[in-house]
PDB file of N, CA and C in Angstrom:
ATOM      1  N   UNK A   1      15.394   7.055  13.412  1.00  0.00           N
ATOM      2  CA  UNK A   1      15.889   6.563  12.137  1.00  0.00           C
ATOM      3  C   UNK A   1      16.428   5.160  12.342  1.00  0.00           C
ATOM      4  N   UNK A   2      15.800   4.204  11.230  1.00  0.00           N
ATOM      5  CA  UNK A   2      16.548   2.911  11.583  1.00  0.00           C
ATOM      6  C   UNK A   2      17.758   2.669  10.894  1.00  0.00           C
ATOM      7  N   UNK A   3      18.449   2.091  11.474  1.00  0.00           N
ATOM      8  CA  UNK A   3      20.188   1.985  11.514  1.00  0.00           C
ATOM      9  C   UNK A   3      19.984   0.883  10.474  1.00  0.00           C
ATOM     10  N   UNK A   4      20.661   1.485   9.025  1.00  0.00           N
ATOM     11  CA  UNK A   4      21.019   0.982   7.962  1.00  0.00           C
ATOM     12  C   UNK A   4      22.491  -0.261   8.474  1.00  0.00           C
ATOM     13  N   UNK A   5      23.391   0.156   8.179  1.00  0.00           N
ATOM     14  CA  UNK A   5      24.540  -0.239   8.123  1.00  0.00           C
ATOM     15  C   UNK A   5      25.237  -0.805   9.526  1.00  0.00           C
ATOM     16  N   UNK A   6      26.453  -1.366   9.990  1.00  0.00           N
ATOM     17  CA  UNK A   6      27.099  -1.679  11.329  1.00  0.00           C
ATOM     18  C   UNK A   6      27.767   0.123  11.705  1.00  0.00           C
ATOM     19  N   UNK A   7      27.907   1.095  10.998  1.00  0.00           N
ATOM     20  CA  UNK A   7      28.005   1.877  11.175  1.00  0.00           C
ATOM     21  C   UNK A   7      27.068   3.431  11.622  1.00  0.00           C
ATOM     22  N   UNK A   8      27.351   4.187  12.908  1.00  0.00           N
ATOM     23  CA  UNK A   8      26.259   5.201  12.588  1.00  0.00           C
ATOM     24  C   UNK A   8      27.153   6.168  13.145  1.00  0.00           C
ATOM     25  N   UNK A   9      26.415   6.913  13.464  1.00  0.00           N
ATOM     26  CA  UNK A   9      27.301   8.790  13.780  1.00  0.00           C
ATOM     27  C   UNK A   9      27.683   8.753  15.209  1.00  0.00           C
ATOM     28  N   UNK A  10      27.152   7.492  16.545  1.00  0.00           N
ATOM     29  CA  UNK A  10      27.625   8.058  17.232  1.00  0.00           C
ATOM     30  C   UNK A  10      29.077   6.671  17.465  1.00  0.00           C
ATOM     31  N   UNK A  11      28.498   5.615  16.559  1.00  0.00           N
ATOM     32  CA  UNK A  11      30.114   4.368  16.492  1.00  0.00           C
ATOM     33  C   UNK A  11      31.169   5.378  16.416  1.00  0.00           C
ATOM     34  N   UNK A  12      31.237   6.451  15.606  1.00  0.00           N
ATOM     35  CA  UNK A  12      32.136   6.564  14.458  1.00  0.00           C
ATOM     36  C   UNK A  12      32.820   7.794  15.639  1.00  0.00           C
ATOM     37  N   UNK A  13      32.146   9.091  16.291  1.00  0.00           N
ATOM     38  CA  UNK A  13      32.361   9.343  17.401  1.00  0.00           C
ATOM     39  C   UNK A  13      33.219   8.776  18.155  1.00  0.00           C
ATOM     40  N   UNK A  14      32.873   7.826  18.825  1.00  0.00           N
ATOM     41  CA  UNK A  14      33.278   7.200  20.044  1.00  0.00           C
ATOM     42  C   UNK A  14      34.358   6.697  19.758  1.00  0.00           C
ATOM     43  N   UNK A  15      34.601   6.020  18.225  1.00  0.00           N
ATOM     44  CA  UNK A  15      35.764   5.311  18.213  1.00  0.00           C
ATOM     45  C   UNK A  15      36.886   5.646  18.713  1.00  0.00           C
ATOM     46  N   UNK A  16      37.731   4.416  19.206  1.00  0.00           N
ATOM     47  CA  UNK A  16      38.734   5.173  19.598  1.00  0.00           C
ATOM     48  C   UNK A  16      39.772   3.805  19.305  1.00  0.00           C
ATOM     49  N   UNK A  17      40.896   4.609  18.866  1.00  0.00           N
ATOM     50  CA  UNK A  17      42.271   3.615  18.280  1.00  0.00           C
ATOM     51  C   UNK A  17      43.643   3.003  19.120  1.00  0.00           C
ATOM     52  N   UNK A  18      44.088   2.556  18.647  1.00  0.00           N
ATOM     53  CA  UNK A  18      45.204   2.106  19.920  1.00  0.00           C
ATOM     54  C   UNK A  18      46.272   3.019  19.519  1.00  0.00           C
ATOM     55  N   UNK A  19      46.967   3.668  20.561  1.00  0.00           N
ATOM     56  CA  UNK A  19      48.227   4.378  19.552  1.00  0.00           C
ATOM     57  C   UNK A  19      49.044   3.588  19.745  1.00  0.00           C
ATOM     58  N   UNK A  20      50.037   3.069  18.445  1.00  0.00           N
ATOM     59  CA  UNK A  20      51.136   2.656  18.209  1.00  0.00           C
ATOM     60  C   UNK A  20      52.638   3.737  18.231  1.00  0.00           C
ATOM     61  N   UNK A  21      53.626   3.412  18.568  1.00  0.00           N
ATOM     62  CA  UNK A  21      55.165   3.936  18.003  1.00  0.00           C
ATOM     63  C   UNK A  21      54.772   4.743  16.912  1.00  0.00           C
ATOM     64  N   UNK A  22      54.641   4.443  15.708  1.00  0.00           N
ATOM     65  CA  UNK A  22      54.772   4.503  14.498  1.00  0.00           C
ATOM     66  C   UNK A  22      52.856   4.648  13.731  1.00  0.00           C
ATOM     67  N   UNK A  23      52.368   5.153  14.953  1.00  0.00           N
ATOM     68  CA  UNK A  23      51.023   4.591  14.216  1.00  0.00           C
ATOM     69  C   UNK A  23      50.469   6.523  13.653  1.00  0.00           C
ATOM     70  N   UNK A  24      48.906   6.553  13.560  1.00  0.00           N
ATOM     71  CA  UNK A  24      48.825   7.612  12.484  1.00  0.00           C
ATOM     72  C   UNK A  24      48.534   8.910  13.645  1.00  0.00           C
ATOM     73  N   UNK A  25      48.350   9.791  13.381  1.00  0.00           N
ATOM     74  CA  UNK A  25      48.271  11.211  13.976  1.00  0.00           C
ATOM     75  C   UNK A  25      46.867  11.059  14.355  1.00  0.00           C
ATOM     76  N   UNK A  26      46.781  11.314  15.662  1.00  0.00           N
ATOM     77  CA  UNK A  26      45.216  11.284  16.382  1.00  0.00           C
ATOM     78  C   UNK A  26      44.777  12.718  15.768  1.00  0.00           C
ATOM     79  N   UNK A  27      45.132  13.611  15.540  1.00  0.00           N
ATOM     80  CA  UNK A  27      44.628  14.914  14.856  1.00  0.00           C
ATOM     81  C   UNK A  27      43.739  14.635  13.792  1.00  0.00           C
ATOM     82  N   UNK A  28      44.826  13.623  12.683  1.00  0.00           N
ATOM     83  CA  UNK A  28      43.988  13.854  11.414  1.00  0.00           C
ATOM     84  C   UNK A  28      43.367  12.977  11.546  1.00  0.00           C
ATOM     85  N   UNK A  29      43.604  11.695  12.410  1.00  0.00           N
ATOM     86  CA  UNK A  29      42.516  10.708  12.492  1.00  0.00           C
ATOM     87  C   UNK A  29      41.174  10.949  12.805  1.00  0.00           C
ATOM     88  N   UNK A  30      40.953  11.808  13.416  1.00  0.00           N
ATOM     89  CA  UNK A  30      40.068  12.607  14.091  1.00  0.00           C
ATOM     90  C   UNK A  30      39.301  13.656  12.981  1.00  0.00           C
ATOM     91  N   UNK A  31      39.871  14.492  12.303  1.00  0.00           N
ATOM     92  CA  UNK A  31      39.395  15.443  11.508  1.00  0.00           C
ATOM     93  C   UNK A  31      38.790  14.328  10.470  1.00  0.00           C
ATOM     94  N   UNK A  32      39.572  13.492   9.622  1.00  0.00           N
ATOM     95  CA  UNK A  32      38.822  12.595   8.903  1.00  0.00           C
ATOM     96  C   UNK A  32      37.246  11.839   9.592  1.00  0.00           C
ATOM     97  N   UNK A  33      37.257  11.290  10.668  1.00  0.00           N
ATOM     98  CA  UNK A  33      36.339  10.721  11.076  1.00  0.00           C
ATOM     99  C   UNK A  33      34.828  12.019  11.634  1.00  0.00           C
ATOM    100  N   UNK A  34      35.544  13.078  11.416  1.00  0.00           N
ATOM    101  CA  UNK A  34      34.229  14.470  11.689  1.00  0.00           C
ATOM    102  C   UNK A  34      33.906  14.440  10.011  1.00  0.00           C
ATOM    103  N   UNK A  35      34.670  14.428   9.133  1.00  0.00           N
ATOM    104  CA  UNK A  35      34.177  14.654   8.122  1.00  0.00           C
ATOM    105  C   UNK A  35      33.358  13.103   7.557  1.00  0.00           C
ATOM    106  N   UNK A  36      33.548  12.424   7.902  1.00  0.00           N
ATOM    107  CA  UNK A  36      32.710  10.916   7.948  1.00  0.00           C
ATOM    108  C   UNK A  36      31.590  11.125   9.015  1.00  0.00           C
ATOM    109  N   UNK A  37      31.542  11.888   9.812  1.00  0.00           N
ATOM    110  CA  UNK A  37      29.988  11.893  10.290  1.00  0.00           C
ATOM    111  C   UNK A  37      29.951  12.750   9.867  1.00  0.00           C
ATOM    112  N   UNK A  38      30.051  13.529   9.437  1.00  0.00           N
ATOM    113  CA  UNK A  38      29.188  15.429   9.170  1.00  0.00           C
ATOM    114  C   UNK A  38      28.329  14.284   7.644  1.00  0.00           C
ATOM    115  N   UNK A  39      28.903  12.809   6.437  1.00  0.00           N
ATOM    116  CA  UNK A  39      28.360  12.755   5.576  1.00  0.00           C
ATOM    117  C   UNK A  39      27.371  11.665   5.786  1.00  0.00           C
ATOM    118  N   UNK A  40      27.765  10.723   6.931  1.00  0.00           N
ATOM    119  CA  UNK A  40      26.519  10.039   7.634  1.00  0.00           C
ATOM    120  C   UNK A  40      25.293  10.738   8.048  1.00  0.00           C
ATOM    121  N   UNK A  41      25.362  12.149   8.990  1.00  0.00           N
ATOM    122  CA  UNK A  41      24.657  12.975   9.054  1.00  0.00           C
ATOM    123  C   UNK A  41      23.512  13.171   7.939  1.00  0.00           C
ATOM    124  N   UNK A  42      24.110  13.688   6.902  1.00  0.00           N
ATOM    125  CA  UNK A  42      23.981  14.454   5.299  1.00  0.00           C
ATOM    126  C   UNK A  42      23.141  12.775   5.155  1.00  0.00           C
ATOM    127  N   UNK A  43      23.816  12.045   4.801  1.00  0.00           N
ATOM    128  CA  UNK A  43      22.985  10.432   3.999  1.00  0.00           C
ATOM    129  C   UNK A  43      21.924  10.507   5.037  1.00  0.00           C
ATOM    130  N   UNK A  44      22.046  10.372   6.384  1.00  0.00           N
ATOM    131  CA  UNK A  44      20.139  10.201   7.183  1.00  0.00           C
ATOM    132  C   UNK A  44      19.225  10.891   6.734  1.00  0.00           C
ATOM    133  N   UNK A  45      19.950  12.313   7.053  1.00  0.00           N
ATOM    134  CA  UNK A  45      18.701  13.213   6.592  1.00  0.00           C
ATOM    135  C   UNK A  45      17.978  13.053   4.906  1.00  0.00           C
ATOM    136  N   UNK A  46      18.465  12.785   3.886  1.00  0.00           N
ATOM    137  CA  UNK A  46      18.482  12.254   2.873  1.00  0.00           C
ATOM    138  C   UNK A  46      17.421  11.333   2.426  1.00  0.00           C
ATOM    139  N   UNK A  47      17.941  10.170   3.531  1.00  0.00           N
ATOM    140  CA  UNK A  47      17.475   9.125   3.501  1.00  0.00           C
ATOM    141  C   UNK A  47      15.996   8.960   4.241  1.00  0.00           C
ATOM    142  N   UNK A  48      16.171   9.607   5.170  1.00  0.00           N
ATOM    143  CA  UNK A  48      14.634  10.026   6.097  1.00  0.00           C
ATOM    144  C   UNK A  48      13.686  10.845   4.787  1.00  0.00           C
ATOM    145  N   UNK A  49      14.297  11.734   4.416  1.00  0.00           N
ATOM    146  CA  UNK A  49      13.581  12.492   3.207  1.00  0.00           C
ATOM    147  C   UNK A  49      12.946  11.967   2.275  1.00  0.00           C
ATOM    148  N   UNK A  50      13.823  11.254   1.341  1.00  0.00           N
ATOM    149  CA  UNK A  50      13.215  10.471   0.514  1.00  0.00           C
ATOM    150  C   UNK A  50      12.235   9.306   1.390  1.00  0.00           C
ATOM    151  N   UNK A  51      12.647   8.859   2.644  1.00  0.00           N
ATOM    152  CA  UNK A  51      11.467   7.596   2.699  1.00  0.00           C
ATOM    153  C   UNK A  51      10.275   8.502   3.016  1.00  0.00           C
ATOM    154  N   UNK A  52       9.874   9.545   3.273  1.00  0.00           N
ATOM    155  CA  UNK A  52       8.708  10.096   3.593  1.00  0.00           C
ATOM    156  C   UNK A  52       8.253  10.571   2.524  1.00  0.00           C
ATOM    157  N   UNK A  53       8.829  11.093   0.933  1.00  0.00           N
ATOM    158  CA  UNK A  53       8.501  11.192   0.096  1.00  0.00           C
ATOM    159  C   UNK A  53       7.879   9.866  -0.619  1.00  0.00           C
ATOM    160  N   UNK A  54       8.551   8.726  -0.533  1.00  0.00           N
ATOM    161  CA  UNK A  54       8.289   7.358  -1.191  1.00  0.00           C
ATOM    162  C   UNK A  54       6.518   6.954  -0.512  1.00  0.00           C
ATOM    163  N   UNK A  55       6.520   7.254   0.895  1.00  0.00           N
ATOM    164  CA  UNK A  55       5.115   7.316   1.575  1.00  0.00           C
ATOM    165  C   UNK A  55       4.126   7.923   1.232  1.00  0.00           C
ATOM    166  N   UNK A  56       4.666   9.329   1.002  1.00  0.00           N
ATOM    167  CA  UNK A  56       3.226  10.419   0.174  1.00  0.00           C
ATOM    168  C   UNK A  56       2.795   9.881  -1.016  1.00  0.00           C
ATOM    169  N   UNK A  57       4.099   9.809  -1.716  1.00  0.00           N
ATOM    170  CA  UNK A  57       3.382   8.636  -3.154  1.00  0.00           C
ATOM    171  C   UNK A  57       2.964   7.510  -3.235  1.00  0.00           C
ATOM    172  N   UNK A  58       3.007   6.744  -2.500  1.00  0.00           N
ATOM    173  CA  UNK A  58       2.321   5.409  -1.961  1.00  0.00           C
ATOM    174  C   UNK A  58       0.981   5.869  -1.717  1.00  0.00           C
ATOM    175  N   UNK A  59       0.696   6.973  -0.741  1.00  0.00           N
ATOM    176  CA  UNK A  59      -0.873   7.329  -0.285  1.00  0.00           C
ATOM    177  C   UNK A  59      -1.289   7.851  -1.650  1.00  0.00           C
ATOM    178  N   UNK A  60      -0.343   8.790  -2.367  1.00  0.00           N
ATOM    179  CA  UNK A  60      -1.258   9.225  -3.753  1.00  0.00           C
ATOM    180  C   UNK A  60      -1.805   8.210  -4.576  1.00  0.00           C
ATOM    181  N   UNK A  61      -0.963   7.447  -4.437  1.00  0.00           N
ATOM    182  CA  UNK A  61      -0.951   6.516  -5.817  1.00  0.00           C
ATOM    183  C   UNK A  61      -2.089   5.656  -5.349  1.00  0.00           C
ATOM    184  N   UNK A  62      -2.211   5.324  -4.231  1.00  0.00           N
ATOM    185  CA  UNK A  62      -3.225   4.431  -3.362  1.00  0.00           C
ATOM    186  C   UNK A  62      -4.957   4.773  -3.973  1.00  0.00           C
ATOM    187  N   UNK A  63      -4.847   6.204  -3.898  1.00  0.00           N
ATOM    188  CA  UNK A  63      -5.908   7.386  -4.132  1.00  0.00           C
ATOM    189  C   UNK A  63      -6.459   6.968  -5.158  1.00  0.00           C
ATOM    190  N   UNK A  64      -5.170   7.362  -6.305  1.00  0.00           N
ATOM    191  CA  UNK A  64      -5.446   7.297  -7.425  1.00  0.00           C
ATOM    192  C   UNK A  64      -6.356   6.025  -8.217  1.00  0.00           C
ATOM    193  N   UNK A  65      -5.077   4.691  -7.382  1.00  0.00           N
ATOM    194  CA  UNK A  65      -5.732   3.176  -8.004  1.00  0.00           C
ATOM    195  C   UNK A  65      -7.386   3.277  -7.411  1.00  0.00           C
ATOM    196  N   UNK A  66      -7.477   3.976  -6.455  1.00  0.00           N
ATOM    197  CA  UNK A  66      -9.038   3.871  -5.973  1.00  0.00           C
ATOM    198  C   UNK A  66      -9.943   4.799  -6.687  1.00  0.00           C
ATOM    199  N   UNK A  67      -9.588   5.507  -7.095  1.00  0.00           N
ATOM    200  CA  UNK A  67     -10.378   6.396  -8.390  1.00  0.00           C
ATOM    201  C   UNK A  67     -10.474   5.718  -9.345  1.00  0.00           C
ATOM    202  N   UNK A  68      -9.290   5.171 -10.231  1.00  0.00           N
ATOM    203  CA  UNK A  68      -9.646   4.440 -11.255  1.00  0.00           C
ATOM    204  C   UNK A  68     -10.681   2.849 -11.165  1.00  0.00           C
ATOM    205  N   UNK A  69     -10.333   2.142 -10.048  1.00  0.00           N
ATOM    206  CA  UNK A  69     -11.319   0.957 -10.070  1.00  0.00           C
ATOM    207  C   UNK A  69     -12.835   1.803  -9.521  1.00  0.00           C
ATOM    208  N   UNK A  70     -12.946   3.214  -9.682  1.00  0.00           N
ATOM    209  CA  UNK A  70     -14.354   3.418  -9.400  1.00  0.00           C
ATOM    210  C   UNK A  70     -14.861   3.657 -10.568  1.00  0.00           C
ATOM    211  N   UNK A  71     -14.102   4.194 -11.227  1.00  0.00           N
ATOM    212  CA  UNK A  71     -14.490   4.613 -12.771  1.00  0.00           C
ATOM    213  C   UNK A  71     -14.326   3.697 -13.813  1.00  0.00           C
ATOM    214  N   UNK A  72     -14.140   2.993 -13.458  1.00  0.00           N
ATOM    215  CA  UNK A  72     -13.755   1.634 -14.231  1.00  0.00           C
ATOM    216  C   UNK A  72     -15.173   0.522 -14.289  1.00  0.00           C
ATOM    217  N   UNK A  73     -15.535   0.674 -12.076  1.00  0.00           N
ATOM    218  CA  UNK A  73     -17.015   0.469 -12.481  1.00  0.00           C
ATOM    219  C   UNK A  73     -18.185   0.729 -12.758  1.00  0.00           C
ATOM    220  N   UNK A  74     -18.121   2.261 -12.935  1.00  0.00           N
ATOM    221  CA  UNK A  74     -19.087   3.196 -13.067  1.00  0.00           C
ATOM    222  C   UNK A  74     -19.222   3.005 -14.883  1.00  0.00           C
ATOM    223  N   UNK A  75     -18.203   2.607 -16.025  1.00  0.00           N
ATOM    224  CA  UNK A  75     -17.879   2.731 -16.874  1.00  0.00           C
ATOM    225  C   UNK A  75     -18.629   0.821 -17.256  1.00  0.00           C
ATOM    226  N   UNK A  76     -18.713   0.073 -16.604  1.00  0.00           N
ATOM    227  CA  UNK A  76     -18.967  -1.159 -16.603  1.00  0.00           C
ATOM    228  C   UNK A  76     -20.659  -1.140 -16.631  1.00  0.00           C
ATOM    229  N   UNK A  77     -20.713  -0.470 -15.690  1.00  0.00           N
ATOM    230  CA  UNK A  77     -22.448  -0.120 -15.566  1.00  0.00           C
ATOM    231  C   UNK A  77     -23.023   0.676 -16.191  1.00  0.00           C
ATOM    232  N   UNK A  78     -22.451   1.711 -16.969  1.00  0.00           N
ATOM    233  CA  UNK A  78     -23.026   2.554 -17.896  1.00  0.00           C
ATOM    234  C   UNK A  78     -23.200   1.569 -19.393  1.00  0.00           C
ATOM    235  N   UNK A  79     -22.324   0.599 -19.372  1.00  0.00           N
ATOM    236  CA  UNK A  79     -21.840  -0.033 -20.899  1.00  0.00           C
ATOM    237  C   UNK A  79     -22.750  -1.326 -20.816  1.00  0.00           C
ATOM    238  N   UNK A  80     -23.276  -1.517 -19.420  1.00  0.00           N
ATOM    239  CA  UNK A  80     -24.143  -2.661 -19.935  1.00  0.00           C
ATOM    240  C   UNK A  80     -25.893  -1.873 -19.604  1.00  0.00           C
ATOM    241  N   UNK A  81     -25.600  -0.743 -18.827  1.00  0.00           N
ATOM    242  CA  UNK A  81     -27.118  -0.039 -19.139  1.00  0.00           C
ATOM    243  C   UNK A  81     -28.095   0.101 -20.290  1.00  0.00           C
ATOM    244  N   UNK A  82     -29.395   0.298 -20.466  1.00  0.00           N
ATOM    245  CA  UNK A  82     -29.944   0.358 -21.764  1.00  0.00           C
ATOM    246  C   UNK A  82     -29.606   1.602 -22.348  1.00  0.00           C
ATOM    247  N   UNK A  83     -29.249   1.558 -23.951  1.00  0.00           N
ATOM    248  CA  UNK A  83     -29.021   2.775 -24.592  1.00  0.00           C
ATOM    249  C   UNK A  83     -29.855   4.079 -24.192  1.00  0.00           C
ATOM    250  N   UNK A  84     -29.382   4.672 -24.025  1.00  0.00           N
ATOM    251  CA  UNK A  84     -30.265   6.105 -23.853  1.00  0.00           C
ATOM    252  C   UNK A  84     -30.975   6.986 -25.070  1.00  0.00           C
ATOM    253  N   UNK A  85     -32.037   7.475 -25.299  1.00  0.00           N
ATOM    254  CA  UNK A  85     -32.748   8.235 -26.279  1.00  0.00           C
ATOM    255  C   UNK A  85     -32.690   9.426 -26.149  1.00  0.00           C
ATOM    256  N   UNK A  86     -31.579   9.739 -27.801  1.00  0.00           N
ATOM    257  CA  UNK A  86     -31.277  11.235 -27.704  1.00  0.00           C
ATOM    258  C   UNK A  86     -32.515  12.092 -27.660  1.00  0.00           C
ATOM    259  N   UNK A  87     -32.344  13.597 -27.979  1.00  0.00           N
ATOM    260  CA  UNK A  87     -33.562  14.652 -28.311  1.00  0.00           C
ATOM    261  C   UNK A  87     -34.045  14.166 -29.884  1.00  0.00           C
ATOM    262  N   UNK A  88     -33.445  13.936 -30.693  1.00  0.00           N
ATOM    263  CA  UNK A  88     -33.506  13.902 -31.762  1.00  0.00           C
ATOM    264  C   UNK A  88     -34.373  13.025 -32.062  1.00  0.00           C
ATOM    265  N   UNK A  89     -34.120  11.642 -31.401  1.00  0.00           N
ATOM    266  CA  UNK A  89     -35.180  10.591 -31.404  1.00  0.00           C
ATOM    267  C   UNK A  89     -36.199  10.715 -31.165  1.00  0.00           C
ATOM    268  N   UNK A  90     -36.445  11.706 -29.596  1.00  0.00           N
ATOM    269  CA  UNK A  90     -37.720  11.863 -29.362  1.00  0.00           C
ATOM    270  C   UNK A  90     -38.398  12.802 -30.288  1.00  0.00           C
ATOM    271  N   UNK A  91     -37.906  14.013 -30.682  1.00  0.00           N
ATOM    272  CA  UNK A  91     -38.852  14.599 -32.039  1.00  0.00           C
ATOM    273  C   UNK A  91     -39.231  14.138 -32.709  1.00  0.00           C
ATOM    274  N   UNK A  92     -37.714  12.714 -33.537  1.00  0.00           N
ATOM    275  CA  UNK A  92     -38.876  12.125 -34.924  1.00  0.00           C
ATOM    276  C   UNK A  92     -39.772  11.430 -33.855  1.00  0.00           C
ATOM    277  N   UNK A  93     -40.050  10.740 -33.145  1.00  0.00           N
ATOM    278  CA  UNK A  93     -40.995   9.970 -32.604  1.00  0.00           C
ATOM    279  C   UNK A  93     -42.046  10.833 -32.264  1.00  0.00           C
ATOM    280  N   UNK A  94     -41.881  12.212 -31.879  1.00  0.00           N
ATOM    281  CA  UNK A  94     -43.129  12.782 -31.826  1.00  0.00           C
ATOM    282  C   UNK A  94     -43.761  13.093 -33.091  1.00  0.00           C
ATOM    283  N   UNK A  95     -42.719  13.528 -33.975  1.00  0.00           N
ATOM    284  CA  UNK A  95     -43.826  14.052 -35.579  1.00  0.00           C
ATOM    285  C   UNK A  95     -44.516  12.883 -36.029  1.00  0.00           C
ATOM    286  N   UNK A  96     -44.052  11.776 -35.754  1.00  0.00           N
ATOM    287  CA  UNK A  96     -45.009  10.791 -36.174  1.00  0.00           C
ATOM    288  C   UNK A  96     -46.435  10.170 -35.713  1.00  0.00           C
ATOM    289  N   UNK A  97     -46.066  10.301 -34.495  1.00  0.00           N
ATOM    290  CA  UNK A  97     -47.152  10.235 -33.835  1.00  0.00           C
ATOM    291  C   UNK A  97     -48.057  11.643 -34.004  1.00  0.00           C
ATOM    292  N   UNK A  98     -47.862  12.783 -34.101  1.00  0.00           N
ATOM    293  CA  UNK A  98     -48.730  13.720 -34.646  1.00  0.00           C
ATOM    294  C   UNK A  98     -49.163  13.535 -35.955  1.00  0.00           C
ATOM    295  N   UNK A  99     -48.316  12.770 -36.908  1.00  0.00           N
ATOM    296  CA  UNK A  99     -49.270  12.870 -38.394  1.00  0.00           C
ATOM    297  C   UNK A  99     -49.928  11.661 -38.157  1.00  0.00           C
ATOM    298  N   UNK A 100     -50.065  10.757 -37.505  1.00  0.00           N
ATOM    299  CA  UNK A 100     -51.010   9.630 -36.987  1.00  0.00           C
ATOM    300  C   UNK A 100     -51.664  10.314 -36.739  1.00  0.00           C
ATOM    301  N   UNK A 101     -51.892  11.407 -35.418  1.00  0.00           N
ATOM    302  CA  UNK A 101     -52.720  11.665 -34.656  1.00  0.00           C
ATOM    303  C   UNK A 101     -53.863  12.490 -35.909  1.00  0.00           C
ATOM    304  N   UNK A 102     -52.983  13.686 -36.487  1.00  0.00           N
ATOM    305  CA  UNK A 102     -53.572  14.540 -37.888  1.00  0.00           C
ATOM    306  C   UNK A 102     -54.172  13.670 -38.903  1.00  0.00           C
ATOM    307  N   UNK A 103     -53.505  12.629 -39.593  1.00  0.00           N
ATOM    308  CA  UNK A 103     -54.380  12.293 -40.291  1.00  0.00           C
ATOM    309  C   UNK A 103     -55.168  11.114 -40.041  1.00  0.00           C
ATOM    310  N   UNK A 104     -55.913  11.145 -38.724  1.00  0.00           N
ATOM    311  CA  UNK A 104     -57.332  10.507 -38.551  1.00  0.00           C
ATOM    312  C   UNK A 104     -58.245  11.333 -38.299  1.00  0.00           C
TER     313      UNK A 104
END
């Protein structure tokens, strides 16, 4: 995982404070800083998650734009192709040519 911030889970670990006379309780200093990595923890995994999700949709979406510029030119080449002749056309074109053919 690449290291977002100047902070990560094992800085925050290791730290260690100067004790003063008057300074704060290494206990709770301590319990606070487990509960600050247990949520660094929680944000990586998170964060790893979503970037591998953001990737799958990148490859979908990749897919997708490549489907559409195929159909896009398949849709280009059909539209400048010559019209096509329904069934319908070809019947009247045949009865006519049979009453040509009939009445000679």
């Amino acid at each position: 995982m690449e290291k977002i911030g100047k902070l990560d889970v094992h800085i925050i670990l290791n730290k260690e404070f100067n004790v003063d006379f008057k300074g704060y309780s290494a206990s709770e200093v301590d319990a606070f800083l487990d509960l600050v990595i247990q949520d660094y923890q929680k944000f990586n995994q998170l964060l790893g998650e979503a970037n591998q999700q953001i990737e799958q949709l990148q490859r979908i979406n990749a897919q997708y734009q490549a489907k559409l510029i195929e159909t896009q030119g398949r849709l280009d080449v059909s539209g400048t192709a010559e019209p096509t002749v329904n069934q319908v056309d070809l019947l009247k074109r045949l009865a006519k040519l049979e009453q040509e053919v009939y009445n000679k």
